[in-house]
C-alpha atoms as a PDB file:
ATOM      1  CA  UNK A   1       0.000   0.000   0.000  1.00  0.00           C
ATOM      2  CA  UNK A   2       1.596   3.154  -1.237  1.00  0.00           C
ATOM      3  CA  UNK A   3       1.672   6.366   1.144  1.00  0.00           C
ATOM      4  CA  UNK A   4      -0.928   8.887   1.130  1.00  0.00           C
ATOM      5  CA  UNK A   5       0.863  11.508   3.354  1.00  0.00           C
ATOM      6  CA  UNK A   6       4.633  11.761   4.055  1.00  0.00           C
ATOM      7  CA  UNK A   7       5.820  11.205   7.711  1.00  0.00           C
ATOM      8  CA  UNK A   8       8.541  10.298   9.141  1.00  0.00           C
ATOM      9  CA  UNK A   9       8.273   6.395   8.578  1.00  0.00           C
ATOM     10  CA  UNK A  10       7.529   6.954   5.340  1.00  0.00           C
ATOM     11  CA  UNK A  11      10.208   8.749   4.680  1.00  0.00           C
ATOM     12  CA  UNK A  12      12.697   6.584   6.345  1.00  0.00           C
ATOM     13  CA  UNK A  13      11.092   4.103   4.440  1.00  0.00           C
ATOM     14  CA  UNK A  14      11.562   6.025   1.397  1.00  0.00           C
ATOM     15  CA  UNK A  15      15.749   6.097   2.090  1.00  0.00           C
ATOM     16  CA  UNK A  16      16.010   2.992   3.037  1.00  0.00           C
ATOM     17  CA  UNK A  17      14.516   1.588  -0.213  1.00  0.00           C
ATOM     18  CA  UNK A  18      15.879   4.257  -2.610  1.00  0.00           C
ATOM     19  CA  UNK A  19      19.623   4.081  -1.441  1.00  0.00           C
ATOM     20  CA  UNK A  20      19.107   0.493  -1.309  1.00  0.00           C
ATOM     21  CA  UNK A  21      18.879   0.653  -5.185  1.00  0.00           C
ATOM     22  CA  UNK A  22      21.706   3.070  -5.168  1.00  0.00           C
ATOM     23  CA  UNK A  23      24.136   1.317  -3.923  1.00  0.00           C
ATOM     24  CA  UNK A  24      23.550  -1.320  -6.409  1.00  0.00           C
ATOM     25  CA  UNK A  25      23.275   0.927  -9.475  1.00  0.00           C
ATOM     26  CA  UNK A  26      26.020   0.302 -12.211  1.00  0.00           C
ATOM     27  CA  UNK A  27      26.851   4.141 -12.637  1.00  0.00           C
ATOM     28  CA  UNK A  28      26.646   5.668  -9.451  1.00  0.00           C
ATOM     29  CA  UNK A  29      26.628   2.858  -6.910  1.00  0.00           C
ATOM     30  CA  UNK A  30      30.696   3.112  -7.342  1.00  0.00           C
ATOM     31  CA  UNK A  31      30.504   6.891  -6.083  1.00  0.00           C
ATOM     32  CA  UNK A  32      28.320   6.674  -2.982  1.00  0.00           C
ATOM     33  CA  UNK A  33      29.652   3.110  -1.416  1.00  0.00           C
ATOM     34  CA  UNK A  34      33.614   4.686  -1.946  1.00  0.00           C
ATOM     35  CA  UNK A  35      32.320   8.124  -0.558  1.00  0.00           C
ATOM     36  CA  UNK A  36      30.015   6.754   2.172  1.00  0.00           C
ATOM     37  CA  UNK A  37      32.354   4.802   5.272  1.00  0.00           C
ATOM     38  CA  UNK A  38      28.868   4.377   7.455  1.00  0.00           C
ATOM     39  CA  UNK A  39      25.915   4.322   5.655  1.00  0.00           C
ATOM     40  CA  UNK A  40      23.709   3.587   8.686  1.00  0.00           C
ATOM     41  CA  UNK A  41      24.958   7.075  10.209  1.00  0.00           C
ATOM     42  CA  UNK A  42      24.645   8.449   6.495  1.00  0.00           C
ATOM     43  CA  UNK A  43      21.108   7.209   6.063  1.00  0.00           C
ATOM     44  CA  UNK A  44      20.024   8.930   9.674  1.00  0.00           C
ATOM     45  CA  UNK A  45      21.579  12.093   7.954  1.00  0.00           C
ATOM     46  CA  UNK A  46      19.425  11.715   4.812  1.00  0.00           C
ATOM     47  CA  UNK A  47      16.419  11.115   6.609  1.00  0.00           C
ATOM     48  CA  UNK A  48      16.920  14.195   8.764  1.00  0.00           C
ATOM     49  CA  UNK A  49      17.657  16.342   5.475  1.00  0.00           C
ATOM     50  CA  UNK A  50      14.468  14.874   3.774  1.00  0.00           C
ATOM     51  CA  UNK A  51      12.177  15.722   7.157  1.00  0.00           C
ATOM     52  CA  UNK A  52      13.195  19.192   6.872  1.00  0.00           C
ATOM     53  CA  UNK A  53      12.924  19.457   3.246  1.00  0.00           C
ATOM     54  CA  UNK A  54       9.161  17.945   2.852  1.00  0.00           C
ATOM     55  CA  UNK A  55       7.930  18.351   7.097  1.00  0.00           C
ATOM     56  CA  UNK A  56       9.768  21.491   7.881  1.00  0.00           C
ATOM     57  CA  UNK A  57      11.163  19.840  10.956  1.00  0.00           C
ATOM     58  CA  UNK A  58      14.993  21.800  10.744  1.00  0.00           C
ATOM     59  CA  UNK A  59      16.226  18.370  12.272  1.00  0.00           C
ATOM     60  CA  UNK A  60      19.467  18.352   8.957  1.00  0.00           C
ATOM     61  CA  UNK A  61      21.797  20.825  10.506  1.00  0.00           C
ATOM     62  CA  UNK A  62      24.339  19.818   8.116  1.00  0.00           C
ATOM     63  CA  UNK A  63      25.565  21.508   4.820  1.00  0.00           C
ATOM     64  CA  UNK A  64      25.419  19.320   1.512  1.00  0.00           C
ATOM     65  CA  UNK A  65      26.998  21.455  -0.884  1.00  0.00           C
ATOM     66  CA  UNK A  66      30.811  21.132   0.002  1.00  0.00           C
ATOM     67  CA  UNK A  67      29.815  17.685   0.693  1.00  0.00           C
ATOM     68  CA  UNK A  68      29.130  17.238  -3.033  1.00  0.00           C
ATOM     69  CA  UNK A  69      31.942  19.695  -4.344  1.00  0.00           C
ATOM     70  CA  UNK A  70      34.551  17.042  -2.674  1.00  0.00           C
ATOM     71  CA  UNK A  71      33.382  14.544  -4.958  1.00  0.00           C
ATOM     72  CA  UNK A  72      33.052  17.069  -8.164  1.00  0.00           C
ATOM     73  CA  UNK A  73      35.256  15.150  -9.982  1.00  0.00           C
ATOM     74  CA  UNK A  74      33.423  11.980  -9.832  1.00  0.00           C
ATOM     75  CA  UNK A  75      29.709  13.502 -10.163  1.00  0.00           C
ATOM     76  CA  UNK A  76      28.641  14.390 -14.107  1.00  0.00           C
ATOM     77  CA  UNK A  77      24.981  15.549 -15.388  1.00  0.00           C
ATOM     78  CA  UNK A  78      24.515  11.790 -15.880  1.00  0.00           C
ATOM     79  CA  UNK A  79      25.173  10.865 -12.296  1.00  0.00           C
ATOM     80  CA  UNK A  80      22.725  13.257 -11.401  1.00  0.00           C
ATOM     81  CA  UNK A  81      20.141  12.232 -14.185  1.00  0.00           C
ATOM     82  CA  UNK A  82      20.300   8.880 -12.858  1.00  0.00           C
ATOM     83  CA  UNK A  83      20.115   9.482  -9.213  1.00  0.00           C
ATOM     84  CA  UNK A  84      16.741  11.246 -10.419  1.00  0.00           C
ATOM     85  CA  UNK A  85      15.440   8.754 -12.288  1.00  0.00           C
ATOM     86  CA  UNK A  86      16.037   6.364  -9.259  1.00  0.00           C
ATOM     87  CA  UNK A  87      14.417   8.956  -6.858  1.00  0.00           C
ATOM     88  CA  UNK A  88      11.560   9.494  -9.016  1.00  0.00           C
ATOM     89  CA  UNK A  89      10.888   5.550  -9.601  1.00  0.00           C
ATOM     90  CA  UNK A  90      11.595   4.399  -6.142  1.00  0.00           C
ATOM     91  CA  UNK A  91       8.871   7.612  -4.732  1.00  0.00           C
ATOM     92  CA  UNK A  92       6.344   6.519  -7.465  1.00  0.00           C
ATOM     93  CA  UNK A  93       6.505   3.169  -6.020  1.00  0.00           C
ATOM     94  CA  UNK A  94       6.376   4.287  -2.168  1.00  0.00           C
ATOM     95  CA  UNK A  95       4.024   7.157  -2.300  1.00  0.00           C
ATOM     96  CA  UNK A  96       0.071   8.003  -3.652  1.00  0.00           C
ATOM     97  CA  UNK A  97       0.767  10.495  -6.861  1.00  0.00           C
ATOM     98  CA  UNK A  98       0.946  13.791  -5.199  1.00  0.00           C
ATOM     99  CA  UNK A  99       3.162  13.581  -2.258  1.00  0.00           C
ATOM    100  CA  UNK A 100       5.443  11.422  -4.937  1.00  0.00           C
ATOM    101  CA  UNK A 101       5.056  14.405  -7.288  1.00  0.00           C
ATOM    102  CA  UNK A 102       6.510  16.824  -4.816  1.00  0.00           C
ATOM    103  CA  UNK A 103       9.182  14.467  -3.454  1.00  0.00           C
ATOM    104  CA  UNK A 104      10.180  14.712  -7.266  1.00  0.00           C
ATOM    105  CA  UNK A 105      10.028  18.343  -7.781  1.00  0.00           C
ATOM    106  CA  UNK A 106      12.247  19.224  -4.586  1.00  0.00           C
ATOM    107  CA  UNK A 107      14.434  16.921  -5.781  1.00  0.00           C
ATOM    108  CA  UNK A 108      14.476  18.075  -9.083  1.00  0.00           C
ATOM    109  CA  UNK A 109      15.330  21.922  -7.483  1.00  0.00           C
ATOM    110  CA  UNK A 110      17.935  20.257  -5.419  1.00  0.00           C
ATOM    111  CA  UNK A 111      19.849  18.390  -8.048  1.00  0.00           C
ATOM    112  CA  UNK A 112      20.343  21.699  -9.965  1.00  0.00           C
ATOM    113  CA  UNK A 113      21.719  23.266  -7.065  1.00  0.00           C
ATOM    114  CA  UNK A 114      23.853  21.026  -6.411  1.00  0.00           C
ATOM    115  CA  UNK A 115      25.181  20.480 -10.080  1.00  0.00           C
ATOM    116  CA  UNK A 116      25.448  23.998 -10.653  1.00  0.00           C
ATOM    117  CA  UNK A 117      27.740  24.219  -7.182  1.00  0.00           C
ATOM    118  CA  UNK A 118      29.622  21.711  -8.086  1.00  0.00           C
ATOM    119  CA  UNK A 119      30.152  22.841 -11.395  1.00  0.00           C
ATOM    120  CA  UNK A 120      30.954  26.571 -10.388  1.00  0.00           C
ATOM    121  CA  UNK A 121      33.835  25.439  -7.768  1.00  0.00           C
ATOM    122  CA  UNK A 122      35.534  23.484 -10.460  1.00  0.00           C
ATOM    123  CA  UNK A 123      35.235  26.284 -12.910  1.00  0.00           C
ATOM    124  CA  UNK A 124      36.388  28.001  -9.838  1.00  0.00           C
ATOM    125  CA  UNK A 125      39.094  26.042  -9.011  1.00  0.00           C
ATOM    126  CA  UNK A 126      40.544  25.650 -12.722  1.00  0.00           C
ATOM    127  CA  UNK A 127      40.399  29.407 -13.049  1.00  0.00           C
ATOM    128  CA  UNK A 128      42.658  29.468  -9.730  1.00  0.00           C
ATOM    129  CA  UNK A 129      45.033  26.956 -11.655  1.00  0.00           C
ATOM    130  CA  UNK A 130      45.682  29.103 -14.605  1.00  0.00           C
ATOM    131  CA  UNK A 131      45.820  32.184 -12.330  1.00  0.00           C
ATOM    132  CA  UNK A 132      48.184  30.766 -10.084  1.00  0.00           C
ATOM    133  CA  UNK A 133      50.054  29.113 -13.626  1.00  0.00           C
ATOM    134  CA  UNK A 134      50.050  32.703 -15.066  1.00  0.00           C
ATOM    135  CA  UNK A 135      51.340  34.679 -12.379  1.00  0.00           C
ATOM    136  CA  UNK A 136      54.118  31.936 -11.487  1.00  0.00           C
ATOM    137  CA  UNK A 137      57.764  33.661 -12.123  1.00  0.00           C
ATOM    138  CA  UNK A 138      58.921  32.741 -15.481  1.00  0.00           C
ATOM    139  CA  UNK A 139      62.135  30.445 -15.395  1.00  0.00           C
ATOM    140  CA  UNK A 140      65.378  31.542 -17.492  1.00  0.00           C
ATOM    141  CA  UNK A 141      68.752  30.259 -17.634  1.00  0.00           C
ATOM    142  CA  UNK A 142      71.851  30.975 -19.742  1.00  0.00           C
ATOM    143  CA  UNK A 143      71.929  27.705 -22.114  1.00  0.00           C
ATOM    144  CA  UNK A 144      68.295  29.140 -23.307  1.00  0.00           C
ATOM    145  CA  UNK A 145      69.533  32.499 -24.389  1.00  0.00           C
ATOM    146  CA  UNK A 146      72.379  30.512 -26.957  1.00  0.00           C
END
């Protein structure tokens, strides 16, 4: 029977199902088992984050987007697509049409956040690079002037 309203068994429900299916997913499995040391501490985290995204109950005090910039390198569009497509399937399944609707759309305004985060502190962070690369003192020595 699929849930009508969220709560908070639902949505621990919800996490334990959906990053069930993560962790076993060909593409980004990989990222969140070699990220993740203690998933049972990781999952109370998630759950947390969700209550105060779709209950308002501020219980996530933490801050996901440096989080997610630490693993920049390893997270694409794709990774992100999929995660979604995981999210949405694995709510569908879980929840009556509207509360899985809305589960979706936060979601959906969360991924872009993050993506465009991460993507910004690695344009960042190459900028820096080419700054640093640019203002290093040039190197001369005699045998270069023969």
């Amino acid at each position: 029977m699929k849930h009508e309203r969220v709560t908070e068994e639902a949505i621990a429900a919800l996490i334990e199902t959906f990053y069930g299916k993560v962790r076993q997913d060909a593409l980004i499995g990989p990222v969140f088992n070699e990220a993740i040391g203690d998933w049972p501490h990781h999952l109370e985290k998630l759950q947390a984050f969700w209550s105060s995204v779709m209950l308002g109950t501020g219980r996530y005090k933490g801050r996901p987007m440096p989080a997610h910039v630490k693993h920049g390198a390893r997270i694409s569009r794709a990774s992100f697509d999929r995660w979604l497509a995981i999210w949405r399937a694995t709510t569908a399944e879980l929840f009556a049409e509207g509360p899985a609707a809305v589960f979706a759309e936060k979601a959906d305004r969360i991924a872009e956040s993050l993506l465009m985060g991460i993507m910004f502190h690695s344009d960042r962070a190459a900028l820096l690079r080419a700054e640093q690369a640019a203002a290093a003192p040039a190197r001369w020595s005699p045998d270069e002037a023969a």
